[in-house]
N, C-alpha and C. Protein backbone atom coordinates (compact mmCIF):
# COMPACT_ATOMS: atom_id res chain seq x y z
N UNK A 1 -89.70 -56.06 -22.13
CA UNK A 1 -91.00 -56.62 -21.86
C UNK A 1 -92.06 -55.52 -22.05
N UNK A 2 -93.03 -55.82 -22.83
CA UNK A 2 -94.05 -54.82 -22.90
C UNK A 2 -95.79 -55.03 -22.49
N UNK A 3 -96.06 -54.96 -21.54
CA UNK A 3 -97.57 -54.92 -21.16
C UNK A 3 -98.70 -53.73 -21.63
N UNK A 4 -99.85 -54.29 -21.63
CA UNK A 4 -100.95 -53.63 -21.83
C UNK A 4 -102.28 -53.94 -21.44
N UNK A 5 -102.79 -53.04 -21.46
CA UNK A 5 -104.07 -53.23 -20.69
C UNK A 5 -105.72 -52.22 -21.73
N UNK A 6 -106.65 -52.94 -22.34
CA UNK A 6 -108.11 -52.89 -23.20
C UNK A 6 -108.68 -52.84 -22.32
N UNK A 7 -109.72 -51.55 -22.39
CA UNK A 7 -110.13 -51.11 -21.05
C UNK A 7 -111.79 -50.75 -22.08
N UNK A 8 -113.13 -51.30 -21.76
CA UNK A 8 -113.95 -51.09 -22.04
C UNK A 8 -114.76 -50.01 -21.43
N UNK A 9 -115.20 -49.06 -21.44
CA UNK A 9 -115.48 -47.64 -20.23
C UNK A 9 -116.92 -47.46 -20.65
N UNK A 10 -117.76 -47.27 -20.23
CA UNK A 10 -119.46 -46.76 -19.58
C UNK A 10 -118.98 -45.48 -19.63
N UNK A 11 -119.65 -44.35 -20.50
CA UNK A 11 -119.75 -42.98 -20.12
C UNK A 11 -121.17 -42.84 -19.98
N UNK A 12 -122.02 -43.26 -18.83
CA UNK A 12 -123.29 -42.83 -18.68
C UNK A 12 -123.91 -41.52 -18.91
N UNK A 13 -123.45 -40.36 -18.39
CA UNK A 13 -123.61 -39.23 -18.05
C UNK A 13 -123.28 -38.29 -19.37
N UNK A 14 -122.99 -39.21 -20.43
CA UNK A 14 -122.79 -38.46 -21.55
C UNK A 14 -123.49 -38.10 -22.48
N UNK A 15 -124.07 -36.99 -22.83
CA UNK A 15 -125.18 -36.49 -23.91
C UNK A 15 -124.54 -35.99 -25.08
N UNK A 16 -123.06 -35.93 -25.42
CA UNK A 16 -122.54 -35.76 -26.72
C UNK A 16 -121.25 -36.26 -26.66
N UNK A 17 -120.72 -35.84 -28.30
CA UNK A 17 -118.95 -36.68 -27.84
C UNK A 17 -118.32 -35.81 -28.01
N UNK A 18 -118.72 -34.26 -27.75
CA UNK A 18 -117.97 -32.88 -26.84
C UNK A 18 -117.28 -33.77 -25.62
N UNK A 19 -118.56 -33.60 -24.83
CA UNK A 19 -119.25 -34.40 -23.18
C UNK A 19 -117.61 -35.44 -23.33
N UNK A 20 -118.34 -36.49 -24.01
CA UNK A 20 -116.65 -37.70 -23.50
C UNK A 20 -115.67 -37.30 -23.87
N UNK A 21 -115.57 -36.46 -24.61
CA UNK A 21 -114.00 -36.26 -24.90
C UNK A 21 -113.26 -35.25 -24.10
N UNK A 22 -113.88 -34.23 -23.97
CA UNK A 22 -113.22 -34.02 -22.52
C UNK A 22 -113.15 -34.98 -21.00
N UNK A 23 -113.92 -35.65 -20.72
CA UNK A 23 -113.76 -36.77 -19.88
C UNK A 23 -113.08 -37.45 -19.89
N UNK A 24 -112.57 -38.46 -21.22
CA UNK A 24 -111.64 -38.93 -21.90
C UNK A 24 -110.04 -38.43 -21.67
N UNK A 25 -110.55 -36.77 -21.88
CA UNK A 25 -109.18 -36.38 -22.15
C UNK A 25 -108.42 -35.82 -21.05
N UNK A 26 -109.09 -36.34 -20.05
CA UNK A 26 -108.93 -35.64 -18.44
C UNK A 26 -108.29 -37.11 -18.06
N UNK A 27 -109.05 -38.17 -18.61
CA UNK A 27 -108.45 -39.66 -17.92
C UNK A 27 -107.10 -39.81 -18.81
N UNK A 28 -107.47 -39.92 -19.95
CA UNK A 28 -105.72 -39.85 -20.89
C UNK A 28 -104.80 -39.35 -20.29
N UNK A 29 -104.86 -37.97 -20.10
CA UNK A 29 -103.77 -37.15 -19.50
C UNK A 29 -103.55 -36.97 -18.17
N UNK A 30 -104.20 -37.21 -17.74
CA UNK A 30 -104.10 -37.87 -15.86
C UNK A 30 -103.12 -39.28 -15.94
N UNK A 31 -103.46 -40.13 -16.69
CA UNK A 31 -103.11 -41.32 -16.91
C UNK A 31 -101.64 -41.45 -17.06
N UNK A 32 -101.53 -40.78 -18.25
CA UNK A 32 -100.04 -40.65 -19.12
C UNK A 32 -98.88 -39.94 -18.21
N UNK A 33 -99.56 -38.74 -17.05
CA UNK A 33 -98.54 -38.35 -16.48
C UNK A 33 -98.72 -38.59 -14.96
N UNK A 34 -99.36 -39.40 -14.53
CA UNK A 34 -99.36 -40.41 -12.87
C UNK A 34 -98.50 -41.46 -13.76
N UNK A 35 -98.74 -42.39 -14.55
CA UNK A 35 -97.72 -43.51 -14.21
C UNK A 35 -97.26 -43.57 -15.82
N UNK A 36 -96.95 -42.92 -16.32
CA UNK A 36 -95.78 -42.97 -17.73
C UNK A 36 -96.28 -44.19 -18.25
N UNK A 37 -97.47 -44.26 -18.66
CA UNK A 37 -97.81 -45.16 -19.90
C UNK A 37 -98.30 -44.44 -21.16
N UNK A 38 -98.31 -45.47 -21.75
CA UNK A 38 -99.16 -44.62 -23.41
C UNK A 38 -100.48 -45.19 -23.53
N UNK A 39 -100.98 -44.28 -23.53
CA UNK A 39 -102.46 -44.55 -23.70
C UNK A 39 -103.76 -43.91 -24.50
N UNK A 40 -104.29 -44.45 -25.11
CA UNK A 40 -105.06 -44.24 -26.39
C UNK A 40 -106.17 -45.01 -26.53
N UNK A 41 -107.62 -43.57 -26.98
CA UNK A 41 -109.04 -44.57 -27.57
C UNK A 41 -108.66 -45.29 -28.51
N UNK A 42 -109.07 -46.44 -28.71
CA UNK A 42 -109.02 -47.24 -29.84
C UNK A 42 -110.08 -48.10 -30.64
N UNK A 43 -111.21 -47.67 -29.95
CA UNK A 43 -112.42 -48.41 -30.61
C UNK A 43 -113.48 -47.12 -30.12
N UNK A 44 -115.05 -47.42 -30.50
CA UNK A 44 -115.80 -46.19 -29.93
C UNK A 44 -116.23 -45.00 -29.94
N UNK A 45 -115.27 -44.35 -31.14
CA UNK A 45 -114.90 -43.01 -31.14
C UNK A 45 -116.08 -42.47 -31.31
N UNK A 46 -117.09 -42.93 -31.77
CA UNK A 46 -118.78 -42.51 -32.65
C UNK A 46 -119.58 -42.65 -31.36
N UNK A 47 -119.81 -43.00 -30.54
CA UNK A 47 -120.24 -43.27 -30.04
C UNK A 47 -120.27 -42.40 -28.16
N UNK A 48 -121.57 -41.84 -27.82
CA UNK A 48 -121.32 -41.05 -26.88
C UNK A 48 -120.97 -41.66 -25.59
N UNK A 49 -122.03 -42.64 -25.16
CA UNK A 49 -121.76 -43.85 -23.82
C UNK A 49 -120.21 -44.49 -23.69
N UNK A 50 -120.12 -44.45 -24.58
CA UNK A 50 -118.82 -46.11 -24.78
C UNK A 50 -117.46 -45.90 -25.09
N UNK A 51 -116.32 -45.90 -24.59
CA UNK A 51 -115.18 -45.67 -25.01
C UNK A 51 -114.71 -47.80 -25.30
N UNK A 52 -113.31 -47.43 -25.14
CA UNK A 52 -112.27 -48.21 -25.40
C UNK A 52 -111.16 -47.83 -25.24
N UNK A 53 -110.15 -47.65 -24.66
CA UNK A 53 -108.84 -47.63 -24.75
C UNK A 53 -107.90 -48.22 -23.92
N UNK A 54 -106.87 -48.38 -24.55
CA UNK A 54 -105.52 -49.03 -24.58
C UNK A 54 -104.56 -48.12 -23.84
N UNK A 55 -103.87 -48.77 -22.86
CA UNK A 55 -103.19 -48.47 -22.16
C UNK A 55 -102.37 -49.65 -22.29
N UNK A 56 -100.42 -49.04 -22.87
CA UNK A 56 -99.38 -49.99 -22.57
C UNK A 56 -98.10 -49.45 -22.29
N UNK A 57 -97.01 -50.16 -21.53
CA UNK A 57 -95.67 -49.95 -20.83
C UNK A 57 -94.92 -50.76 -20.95
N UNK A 58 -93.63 -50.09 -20.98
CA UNK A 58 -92.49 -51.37 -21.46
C UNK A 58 -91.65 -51.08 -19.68
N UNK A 59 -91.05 -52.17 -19.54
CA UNK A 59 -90.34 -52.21 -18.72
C UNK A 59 -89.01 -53.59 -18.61
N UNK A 60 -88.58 -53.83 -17.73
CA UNK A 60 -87.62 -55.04 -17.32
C UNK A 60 -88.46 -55.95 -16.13
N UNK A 61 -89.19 -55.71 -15.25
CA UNK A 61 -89.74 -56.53 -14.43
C UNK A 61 -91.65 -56.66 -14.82
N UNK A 62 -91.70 -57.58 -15.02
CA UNK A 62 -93.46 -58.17 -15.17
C UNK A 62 -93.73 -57.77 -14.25
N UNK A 63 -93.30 -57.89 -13.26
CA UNK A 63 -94.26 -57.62 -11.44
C UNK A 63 -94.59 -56.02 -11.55
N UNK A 64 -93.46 -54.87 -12.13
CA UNK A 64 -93.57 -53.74 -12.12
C UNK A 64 -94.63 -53.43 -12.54
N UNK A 65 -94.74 -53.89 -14.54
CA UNK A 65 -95.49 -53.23 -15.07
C UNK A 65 -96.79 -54.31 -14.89
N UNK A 66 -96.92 -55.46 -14.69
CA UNK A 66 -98.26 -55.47 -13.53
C UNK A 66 -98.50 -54.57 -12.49
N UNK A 67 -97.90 -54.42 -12.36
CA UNK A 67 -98.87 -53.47 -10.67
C UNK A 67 -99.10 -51.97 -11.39
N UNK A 68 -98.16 -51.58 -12.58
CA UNK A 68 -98.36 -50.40 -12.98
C UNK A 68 -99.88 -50.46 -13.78
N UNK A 69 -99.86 -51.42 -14.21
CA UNK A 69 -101.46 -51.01 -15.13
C UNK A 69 -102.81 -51.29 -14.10
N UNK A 70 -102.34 -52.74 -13.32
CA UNK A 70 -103.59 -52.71 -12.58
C UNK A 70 -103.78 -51.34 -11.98
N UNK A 71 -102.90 -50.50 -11.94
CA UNK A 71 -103.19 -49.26 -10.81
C UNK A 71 -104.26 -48.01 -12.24
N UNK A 72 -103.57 -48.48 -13.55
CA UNK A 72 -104.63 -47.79 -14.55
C UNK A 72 -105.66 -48.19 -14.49
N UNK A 73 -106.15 -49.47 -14.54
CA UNK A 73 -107.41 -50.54 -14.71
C UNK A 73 -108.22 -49.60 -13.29
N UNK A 74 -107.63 -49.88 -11.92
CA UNK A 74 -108.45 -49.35 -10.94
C UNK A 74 -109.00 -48.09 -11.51
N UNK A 75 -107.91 -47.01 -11.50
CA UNK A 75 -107.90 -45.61 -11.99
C UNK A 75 -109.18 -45.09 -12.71
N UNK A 76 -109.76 -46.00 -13.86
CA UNK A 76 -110.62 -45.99 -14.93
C UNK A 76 -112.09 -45.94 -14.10
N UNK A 77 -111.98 -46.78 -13.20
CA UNK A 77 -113.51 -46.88 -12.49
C UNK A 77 -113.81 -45.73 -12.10
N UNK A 78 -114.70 -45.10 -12.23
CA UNK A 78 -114.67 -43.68 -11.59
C UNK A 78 -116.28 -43.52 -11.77
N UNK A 79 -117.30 -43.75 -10.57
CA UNK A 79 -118.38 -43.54 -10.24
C UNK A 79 -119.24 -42.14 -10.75
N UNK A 80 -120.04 -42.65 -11.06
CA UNK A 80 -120.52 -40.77 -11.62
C UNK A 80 -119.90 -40.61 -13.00
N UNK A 81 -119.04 -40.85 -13.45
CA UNK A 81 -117.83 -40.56 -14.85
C UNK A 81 -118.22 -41.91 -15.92
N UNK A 82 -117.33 -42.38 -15.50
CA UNK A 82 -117.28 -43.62 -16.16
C UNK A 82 -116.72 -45.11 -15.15
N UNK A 83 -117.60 -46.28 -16.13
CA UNK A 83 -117.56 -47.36 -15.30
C UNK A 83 -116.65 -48.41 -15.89
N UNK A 84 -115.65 -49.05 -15.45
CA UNK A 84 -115.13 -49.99 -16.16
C UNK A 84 -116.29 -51.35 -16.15
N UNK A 85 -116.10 -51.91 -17.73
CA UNK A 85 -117.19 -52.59 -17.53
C UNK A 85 -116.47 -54.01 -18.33
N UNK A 86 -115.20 -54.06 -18.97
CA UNK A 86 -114.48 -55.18 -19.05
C UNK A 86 -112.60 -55.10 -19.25
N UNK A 87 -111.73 -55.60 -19.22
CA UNK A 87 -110.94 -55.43 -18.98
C UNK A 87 -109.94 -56.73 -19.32
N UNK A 88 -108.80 -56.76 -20.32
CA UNK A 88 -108.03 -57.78 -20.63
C UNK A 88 -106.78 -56.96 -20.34
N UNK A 89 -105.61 -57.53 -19.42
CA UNK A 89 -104.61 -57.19 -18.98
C UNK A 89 -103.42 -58.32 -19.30
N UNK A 90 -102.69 -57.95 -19.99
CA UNK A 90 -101.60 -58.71 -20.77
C UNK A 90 -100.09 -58.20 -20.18
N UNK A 91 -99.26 -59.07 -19.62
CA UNK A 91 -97.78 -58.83 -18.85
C UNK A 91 -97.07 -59.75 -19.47
């Protein structure tokens, strides 16, 4: 079974795409090694405010890797940083 989770992100506070990509690359890799998913920008890249990325996990129980991404989806909100601002979650 494989889930995933399209995560639309607000980088307010961003004045270049130096600025998000280290931000970015602090949430990626925070991400990838708290809960063993794969996760990747996938839309946005031009752009300083605005990400996109994809976060997905394979597992044997739906309930697991539900609770595993909603815990990415929360993760993403991050006040001051970046804002989740839409979100499609697929189990």
């Amino acid at each position: 079974m494989i889930g995933s989770a399209r995560l639309e992100l607000r980088l307010p506070g961003c004045h270049s795409l130096k600025e998000k990509r280290g931000i970015l690359r602090r949430f990626l890799e925070g991400t990838r090694r708290s809960y063993g998913v794969a996760i990747a920008e996938i839309d946005a890249q031009d752009e300083w405010q605005r990400a996109v990325v994809e976060a997905a996990a394979v597992g044997n129980e739906r309930a697991h890797l539900h609770s595993v991404l909603t815990r990415v989806v929360h993760d993403a909100d991050r006040p001051g940083e970046m804002i989740l601002v839409d979100c499609e979650l697929s189990v």
